[in-house]
N, C-alpha and C. Protein backbone atom coordinates (compact mmCIF):
# COMPACT_ATOMS: atom_id res chain seq x y z
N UNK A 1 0.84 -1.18 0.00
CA UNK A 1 0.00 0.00 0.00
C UNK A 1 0.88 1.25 0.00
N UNK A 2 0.40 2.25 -0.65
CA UNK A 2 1.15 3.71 -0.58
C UNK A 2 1.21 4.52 0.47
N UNK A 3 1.79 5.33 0.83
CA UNK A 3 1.18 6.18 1.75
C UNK A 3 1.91 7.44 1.03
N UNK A 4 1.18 8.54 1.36
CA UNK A 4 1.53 10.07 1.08
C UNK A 4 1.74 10.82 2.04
N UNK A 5 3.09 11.18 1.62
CA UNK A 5 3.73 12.05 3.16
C UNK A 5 3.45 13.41 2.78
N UNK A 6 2.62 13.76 2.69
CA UNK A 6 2.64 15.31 2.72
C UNK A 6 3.56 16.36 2.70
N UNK A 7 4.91 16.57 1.60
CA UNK A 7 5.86 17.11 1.57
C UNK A 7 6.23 17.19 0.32
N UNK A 8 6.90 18.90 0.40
CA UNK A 8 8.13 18.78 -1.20
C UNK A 8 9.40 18.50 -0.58
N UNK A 9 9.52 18.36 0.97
CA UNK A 9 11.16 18.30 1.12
C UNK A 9 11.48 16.77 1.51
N UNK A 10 12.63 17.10 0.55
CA UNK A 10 12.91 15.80 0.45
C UNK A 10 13.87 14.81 1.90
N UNK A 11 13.98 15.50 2.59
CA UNK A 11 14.92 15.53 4.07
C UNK A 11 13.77 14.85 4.94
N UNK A 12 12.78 15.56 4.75
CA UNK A 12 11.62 15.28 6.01
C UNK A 12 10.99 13.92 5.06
N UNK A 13 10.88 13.45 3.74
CA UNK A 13 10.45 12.61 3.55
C UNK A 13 11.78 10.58 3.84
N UNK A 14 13.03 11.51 3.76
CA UNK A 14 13.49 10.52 4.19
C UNK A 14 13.77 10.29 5.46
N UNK A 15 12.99 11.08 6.20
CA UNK A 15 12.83 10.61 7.73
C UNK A 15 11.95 9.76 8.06
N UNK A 16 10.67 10.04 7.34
CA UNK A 16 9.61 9.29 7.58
C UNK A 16 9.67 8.15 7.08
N UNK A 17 10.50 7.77 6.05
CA UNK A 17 10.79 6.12 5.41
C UNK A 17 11.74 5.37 6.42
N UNK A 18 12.29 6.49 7.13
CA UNK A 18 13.34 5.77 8.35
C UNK A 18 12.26 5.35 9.58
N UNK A 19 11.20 6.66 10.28
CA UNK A 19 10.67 6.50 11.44
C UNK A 19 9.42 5.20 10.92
N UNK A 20 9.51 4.91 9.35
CA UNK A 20 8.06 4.26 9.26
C UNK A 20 8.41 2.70 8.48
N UNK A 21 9.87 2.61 9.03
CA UNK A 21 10.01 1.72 8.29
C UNK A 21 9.54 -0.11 9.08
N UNK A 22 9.21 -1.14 8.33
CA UNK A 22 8.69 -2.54 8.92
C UNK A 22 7.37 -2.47 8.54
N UNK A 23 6.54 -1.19 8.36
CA UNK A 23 5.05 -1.45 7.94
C UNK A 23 4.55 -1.78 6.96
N UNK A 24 5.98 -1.91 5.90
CA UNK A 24 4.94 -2.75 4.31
C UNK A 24 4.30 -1.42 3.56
N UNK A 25 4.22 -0.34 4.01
CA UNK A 25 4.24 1.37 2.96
C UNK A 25 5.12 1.51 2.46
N UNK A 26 4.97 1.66 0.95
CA UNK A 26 5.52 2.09 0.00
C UNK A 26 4.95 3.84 0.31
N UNK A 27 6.35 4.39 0.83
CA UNK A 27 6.32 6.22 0.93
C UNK A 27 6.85 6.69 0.33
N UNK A 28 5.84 7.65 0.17
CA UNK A 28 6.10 8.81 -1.07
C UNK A 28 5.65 9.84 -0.91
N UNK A 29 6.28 10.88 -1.91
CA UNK A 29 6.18 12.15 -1.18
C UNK A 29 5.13 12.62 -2.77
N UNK A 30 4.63 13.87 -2.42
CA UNK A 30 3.64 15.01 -3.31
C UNK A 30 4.02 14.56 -4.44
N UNK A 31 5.57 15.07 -5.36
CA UNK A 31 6.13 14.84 -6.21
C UNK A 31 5.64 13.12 -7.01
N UNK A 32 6.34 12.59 -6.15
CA UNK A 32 6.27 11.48 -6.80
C UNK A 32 4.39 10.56 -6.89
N UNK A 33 3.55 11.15 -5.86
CA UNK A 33 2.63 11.14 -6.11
C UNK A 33 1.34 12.04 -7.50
N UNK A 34 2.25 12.59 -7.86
CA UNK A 34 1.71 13.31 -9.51
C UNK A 34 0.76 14.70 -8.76
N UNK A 35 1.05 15.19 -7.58
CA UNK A 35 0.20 16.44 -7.03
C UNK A 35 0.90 17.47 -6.27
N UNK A 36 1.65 17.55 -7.29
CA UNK A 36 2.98 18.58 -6.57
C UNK A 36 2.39 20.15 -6.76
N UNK A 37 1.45 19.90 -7.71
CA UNK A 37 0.68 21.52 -7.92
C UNK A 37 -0.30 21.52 -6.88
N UNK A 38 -0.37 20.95 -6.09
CA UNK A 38 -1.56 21.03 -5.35
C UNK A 38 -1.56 21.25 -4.16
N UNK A 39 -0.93 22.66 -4.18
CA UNK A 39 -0.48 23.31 -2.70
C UNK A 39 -1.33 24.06 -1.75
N UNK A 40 -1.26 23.44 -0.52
CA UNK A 40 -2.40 23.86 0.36
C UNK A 40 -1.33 24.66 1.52
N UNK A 41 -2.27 25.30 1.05
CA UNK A 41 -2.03 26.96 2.23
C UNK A 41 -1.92 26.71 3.83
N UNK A 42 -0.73 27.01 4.48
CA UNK A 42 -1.06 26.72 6.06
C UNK A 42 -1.67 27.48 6.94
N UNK A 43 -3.11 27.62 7.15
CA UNK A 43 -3.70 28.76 7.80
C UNK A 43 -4.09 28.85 8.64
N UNK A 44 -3.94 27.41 9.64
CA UNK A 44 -4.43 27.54 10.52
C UNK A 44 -3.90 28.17 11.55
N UNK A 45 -4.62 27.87 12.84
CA UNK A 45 -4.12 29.20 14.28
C UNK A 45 -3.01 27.92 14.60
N UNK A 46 -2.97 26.67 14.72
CA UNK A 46 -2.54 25.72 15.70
C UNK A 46 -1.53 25.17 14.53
N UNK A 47 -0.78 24.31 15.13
CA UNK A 47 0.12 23.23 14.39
C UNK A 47 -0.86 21.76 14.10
N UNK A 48 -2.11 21.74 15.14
CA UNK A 48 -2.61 20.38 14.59
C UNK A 48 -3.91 20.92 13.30
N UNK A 49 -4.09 22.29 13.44
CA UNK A 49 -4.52 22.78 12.37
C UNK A 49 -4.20 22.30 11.28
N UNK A 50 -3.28 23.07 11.04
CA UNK A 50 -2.37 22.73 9.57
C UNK A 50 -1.75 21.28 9.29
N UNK A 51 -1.88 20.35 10.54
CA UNK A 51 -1.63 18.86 10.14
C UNK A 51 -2.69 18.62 9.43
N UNK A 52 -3.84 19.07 10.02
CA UNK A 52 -5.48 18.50 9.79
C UNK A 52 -5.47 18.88 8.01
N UNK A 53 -5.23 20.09 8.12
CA UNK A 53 -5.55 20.60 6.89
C UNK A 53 -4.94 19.96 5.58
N UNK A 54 -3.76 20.19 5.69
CA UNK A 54 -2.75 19.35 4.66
C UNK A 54 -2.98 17.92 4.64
N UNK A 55 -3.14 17.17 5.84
CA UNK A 55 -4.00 15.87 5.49
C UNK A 55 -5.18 15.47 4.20
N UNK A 56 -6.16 16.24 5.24
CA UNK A 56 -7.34 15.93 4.34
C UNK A 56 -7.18 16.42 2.73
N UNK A 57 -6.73 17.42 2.91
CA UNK A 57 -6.74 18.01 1.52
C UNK A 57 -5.71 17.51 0.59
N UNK A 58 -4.43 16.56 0.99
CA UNK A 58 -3.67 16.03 0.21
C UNK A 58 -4.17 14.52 -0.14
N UNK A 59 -4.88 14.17 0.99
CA UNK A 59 -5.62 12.65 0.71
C UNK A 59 -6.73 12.93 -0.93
N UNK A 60 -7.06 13.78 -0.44
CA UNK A 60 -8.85 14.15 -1.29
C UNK A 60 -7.84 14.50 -2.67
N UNK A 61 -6.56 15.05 -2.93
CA UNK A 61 -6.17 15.18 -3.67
C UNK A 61 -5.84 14.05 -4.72
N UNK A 62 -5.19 13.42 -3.67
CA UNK A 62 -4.41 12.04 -4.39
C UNK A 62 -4.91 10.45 -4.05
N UNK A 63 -5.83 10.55 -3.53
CA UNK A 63 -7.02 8.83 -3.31
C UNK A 63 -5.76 8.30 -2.41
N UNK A 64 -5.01 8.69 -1.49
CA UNK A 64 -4.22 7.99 -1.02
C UNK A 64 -4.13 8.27 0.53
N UNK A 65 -3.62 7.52 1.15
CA UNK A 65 -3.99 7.32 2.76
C UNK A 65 -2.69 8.61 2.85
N UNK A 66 -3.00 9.22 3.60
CA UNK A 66 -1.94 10.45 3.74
C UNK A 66 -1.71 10.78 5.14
N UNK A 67 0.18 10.75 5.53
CA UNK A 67 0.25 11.39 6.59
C UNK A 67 0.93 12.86 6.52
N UNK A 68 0.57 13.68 7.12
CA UNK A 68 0.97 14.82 7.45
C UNK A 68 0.97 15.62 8.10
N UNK A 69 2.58 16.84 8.31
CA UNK A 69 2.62 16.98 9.70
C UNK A 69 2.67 18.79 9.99
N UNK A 70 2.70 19.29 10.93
CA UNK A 70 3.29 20.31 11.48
C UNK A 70 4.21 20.42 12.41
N UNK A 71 5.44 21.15 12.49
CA UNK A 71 5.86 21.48 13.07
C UNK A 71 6.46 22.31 13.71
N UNK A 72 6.82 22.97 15.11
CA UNK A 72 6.99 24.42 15.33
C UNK A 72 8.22 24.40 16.62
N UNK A 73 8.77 25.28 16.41
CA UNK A 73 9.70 25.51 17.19
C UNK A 73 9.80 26.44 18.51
N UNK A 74 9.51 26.07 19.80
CA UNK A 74 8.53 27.14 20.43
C UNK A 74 9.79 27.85 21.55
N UNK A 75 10.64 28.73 21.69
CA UNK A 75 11.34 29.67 22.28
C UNK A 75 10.55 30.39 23.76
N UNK A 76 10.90 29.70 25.10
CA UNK A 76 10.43 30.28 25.97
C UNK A 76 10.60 31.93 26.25
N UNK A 77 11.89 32.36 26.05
CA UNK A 77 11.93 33.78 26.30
C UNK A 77 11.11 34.66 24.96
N UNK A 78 10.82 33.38 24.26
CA UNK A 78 9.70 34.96 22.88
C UNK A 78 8.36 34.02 23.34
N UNK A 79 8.34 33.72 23.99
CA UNK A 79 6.42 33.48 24.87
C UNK A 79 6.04 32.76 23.73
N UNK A 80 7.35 31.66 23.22
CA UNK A 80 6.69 30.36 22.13
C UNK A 80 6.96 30.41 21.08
N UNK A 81 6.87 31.65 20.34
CA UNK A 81 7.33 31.98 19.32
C UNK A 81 8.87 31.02 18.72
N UNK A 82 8.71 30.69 17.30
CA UNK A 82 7.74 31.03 16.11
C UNK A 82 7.00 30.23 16.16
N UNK A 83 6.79 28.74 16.62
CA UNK A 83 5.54 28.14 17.04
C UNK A 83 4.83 28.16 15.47
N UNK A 84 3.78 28.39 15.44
CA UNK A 84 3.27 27.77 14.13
C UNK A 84 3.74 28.61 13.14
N UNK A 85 4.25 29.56 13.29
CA UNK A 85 5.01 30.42 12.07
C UNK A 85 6.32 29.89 12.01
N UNK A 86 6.61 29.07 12.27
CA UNK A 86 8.45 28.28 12.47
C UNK A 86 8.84 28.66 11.08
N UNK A 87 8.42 27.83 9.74
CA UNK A 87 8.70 27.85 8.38
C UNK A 87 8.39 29.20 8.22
N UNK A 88 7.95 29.96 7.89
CA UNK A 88 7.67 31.59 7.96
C UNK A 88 8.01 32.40 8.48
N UNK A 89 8.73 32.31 9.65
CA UNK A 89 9.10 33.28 10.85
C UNK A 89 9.48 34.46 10.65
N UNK A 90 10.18 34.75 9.29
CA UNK A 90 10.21 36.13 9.13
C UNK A 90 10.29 36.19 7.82
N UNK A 91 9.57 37.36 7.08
CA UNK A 91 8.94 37.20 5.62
C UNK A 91 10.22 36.97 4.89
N UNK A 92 11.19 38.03 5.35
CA UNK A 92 12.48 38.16 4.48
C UNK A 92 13.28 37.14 4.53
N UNK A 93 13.33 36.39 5.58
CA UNK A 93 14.17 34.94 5.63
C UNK A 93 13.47 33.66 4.77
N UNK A 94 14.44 33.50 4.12
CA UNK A 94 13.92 32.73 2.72
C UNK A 94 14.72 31.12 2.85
N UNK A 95 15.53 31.09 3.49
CA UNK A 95 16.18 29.66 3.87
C UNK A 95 16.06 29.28 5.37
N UNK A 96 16.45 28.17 5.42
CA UNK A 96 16.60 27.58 6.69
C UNK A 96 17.77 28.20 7.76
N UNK A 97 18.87 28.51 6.93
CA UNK A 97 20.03 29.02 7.53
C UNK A 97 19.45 31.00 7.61
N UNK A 98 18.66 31.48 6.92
CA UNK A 98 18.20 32.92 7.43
C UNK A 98 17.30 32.52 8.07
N UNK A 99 16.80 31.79 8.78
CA UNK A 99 16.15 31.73 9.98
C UNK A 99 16.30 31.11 11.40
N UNK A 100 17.32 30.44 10.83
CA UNK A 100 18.28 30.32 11.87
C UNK A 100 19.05 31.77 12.59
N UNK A 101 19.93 32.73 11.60
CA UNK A 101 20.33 33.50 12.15
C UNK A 101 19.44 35.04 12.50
N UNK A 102 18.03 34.81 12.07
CA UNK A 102 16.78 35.46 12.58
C UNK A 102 16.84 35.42 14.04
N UNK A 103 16.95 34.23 14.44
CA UNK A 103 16.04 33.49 16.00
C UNK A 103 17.62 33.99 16.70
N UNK A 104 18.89 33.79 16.06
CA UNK A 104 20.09 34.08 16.93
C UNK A 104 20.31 35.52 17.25
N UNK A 105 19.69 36.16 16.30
CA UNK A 105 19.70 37.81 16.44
C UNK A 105 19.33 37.75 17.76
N UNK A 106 17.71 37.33 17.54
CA UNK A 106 16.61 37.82 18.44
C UNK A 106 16.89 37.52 19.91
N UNK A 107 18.29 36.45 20.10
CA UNK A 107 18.74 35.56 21.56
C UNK A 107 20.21 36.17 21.43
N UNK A 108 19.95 36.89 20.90
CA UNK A 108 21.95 37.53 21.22
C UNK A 108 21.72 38.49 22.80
N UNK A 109 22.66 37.80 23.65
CA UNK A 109 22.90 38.22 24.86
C UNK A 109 21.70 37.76 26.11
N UNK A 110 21.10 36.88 25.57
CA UNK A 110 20.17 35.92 26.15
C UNK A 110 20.72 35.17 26.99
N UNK A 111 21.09 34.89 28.54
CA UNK A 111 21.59 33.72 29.33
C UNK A 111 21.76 32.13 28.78
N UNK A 112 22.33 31.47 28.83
CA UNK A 112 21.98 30.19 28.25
C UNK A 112 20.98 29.56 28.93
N UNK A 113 21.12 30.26 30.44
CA UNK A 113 19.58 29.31 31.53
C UNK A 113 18.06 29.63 30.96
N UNK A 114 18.19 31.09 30.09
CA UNK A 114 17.12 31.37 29.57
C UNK A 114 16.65 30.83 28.19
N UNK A 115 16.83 29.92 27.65
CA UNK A 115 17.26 30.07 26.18
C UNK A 115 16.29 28.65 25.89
N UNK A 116 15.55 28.23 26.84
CA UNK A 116 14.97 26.76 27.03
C UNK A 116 13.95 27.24 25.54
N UNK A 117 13.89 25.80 25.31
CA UNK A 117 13.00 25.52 23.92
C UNK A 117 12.54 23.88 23.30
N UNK A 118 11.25 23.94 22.61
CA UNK A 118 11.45 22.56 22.34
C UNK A 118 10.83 22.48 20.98
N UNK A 119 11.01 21.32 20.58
CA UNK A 119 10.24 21.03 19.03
C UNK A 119 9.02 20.48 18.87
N UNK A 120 8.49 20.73 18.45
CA UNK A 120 6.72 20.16 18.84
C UNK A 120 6.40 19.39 17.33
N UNK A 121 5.70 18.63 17.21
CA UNK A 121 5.00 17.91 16.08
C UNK A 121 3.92 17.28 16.31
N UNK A 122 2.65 17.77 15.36
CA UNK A 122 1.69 17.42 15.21
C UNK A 122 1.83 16.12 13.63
N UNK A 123 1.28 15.02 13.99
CA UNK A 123 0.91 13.80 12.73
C UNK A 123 -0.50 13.98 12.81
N UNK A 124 -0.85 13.99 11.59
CA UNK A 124 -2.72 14.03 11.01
C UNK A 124 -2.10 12.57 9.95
N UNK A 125 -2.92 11.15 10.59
CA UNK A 125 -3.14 10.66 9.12
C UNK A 125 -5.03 10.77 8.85
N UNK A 126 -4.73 10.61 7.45
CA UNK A 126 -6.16 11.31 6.96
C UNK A 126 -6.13 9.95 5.77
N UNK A 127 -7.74 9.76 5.39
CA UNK A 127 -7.93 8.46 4.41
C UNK A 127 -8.39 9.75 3.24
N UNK A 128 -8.38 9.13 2.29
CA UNK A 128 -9.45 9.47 1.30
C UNK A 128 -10.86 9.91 1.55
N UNK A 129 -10.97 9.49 2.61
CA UNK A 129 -12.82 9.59 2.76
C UNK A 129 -12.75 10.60 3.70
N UNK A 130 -12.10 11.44 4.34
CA UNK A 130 -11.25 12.55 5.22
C UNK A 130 -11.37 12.11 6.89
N UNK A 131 -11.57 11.10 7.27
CA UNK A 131 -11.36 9.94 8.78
C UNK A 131 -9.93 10.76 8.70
N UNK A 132 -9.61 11.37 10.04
CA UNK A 132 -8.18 12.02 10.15
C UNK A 132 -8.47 11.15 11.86
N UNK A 133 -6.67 10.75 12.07
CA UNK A 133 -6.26 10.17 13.43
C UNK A 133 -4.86 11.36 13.97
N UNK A 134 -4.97 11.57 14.58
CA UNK A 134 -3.92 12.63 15.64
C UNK A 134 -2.93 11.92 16.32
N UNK A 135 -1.13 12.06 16.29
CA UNK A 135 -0.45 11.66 16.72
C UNK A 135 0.54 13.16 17.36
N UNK A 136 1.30 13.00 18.28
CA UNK A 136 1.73 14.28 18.77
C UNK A 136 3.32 13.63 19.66
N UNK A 137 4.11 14.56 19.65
CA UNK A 137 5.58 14.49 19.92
C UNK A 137 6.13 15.92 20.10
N UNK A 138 7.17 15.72 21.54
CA UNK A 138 7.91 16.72 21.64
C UNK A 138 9.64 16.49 22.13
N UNK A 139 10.15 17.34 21.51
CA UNK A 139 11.65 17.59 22.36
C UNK A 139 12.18 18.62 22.79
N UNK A 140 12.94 18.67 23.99
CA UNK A 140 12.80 19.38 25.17
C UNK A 140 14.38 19.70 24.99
N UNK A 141 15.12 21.11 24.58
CA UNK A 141 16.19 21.42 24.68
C UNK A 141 16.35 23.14 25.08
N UNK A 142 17.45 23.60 24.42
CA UNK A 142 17.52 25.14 24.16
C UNK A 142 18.00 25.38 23.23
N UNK A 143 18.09 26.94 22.84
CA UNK A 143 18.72 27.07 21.69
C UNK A 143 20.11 27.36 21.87
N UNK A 144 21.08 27.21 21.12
CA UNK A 144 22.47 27.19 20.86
C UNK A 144 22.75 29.11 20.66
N UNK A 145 24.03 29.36 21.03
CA UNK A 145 24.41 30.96 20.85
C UNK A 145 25.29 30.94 19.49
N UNK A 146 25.55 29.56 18.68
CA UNK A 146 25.53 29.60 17.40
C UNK A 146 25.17 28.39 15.95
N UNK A 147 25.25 27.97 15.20
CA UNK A 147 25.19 27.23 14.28
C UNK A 147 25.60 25.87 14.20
N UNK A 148 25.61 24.79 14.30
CA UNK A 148 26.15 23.95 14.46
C UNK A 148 26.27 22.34 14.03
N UNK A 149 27.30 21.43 12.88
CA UNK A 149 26.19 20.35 12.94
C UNK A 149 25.92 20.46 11.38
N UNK A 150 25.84 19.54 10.48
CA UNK A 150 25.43 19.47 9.12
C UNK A 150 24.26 18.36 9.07
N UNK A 151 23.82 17.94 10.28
CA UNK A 151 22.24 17.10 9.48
C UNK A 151 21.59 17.97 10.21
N UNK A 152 20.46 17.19 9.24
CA UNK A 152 18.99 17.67 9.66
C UNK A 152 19.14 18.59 8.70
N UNK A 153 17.86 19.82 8.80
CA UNK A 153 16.68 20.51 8.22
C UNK A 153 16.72 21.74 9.02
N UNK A 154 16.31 22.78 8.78
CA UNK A 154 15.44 23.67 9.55
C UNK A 154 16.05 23.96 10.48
N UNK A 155 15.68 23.91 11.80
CA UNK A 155 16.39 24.71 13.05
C UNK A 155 17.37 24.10 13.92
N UNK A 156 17.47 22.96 12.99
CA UNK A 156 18.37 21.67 13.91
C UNK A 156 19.73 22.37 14.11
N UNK A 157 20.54 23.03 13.39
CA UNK A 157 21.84 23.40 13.54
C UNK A 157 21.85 24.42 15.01
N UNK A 158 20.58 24.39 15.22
CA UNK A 158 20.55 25.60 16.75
C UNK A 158 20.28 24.79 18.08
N UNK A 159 19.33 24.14 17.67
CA UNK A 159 18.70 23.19 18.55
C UNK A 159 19.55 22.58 19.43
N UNK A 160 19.76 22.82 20.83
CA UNK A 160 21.01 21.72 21.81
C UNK A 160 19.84 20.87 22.56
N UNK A 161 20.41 19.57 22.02
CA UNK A 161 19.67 18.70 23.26
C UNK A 161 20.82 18.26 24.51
N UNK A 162 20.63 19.04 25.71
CA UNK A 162 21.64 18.99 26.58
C UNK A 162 22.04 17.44 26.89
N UNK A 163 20.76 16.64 26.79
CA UNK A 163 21.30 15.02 27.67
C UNK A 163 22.58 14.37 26.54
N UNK A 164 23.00 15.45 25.04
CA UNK A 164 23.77 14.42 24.32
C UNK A 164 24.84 15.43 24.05
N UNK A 165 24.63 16.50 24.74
CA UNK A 165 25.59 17.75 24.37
C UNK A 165 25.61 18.41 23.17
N UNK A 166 24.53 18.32 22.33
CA UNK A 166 25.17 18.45 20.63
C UNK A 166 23.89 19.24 19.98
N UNK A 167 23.80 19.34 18.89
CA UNK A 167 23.31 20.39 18.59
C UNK A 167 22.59 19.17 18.10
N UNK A 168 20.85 19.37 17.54
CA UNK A 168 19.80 18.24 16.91
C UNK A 168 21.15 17.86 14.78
N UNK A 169 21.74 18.77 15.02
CA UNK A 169 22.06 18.88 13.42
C UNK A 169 23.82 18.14 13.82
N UNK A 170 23.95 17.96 14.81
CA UNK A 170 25.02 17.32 15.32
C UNK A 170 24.97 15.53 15.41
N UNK A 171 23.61 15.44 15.68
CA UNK A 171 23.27 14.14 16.23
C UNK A 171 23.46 12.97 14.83
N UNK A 172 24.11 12.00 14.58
CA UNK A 172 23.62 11.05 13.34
C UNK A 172 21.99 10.71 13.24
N UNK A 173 21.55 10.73 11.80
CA UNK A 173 20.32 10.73 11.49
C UNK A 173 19.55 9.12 12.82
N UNK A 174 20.48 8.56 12.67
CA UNK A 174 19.70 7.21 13.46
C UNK A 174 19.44 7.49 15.32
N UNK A 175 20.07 8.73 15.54
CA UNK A 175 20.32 8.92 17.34
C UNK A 175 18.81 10.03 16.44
N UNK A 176 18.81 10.96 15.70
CA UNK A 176 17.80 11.77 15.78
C UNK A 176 16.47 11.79 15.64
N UNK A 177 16.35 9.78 14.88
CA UNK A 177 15.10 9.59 14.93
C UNK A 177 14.73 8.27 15.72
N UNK A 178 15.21 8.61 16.69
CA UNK A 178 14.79 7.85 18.14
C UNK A 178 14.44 9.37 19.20
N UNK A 179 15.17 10.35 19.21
CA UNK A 179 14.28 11.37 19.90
C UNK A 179 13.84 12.03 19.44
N UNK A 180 13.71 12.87 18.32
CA UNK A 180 13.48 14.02 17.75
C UNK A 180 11.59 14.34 18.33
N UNK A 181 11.25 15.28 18.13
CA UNK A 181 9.66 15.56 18.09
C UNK A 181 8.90 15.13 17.10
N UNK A 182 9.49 14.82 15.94
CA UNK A 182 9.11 13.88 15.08
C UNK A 182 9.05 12.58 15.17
N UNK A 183 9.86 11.88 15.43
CA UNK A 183 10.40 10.48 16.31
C UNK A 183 9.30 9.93 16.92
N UNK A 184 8.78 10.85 17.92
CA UNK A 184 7.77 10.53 18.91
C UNK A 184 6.52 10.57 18.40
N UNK A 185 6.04 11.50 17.56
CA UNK A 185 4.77 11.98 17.16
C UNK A 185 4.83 10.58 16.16
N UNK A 186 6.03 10.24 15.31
CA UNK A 186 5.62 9.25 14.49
C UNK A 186 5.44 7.82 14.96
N UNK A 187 5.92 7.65 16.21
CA UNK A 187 5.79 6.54 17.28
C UNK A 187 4.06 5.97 16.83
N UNK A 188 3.50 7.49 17.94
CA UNK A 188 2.05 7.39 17.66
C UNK A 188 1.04 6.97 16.09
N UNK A 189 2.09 7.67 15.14
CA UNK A 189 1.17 7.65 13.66
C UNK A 189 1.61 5.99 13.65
N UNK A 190 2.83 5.44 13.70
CA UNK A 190 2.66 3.93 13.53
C UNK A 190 1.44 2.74 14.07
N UNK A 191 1.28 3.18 15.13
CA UNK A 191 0.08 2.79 15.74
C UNK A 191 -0.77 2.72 15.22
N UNK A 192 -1.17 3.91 14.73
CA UNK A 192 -2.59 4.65 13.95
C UNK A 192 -2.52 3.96 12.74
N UNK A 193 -1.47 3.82 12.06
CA UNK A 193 -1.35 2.82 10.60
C UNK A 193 -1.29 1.55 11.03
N UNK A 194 -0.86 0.70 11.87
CA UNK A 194 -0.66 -0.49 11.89
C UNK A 194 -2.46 -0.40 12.16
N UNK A 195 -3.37 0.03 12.76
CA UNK A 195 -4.61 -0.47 13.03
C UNK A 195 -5.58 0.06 11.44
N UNK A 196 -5.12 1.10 11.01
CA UNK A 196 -5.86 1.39 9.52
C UNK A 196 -5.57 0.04 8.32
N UNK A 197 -3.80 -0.63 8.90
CA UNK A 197 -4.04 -1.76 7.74
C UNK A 197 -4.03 -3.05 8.49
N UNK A 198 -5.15 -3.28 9.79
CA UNK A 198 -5.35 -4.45 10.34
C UNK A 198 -4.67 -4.75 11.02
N UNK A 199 -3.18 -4.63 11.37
CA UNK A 199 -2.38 -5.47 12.12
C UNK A 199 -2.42 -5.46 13.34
């Protein structure tokens, strides 16, 4: 059976062939599912919003059992922030690495005791017929006072998870998807699929 990961990036889709692997899904991403034009807007207020949303609407797109996610990066000293604006956080920052050094501006001269933060992820799997199941995951670190680390995606090069000393973009892909906020949230979506295909 297929499943549709709800993504053009190709990083976050080979995570999910790692966190989803033993279930007998053949995963695939937008692209290779023939609905790469079929881009749905993230509008909601919440992160399980925009799971919900991109679910249903990528299932209804493509007749295919679809998981998909949100995720946000929530900064205690900015009261959470960027949180569901993570990918957006600032109009002019157009890469992963300008939003990285967005969030370092904004923590320059910040204590390191203050600097606590974690990664949040919302999983929506959604059928064709729009039946959506909710899976959820978090990781609990701070942010880094610089860059660090060549894996991962997105905010990982900032991200310190203190229990391993290292930055999330430090960690080898196999240590990062045993904790990550993804990791966990996809814990739950396995569940949710092993009972959608009987097992």
């Amino acid at each position: 059976m297929r499943l549709l990961v709800a993504t053009h990036n190709r990083g976050k889709l080979r995570e999910y062939e790692a966190l989803l692997a033993g279930l007998g899904l053949e995963v695939v991403d937008v692209i290779q599912a023939g609905i790469a034009s079929a881009l749905v807007e993230e509008i909601g207020a919440t992160l399980e919003e925009n799971a919900v949303l991109k679910a249903r609407a990528y299932a209804e797109a493509s007749g295919l059992l679809t998981l998909a996610d949100d995720s946000g990066l929530e900064v205690d000293v900015l009261g959470g922030q960027p949180g569901v604006r993570s990918a957006r956080y600032d109009d002019h920052a157009g890469s992963d690495e300008d939003r990285c050094q967005v969030l370092l501006r904004l923590l320059a001269g910040v204590p390191e005791q203050e600097r606590g933060a974690r990664f949040r992820c919302v999983i929506a799997v959604a059928s064709p017929k729009g039946e959506v199941r909710i899976a959820m995951g978090t990781c609990e670190g701070r942010i880094a006072c610089q860059r660090r680390g060549s894996y991962g995606f997105g905010y990982d090069p900032i991200f310190f998870v203190p229990e391993y000393g290292r930055t999330m973009a430090e960690l080898p892909p196999e240590v990062k998807n045993r904790i990550s906020h993804r990791a966990r949230a996809a814990q739950g979506a396995r569940e949710i699929l092993r009972c959608l295909l009987g097992e």
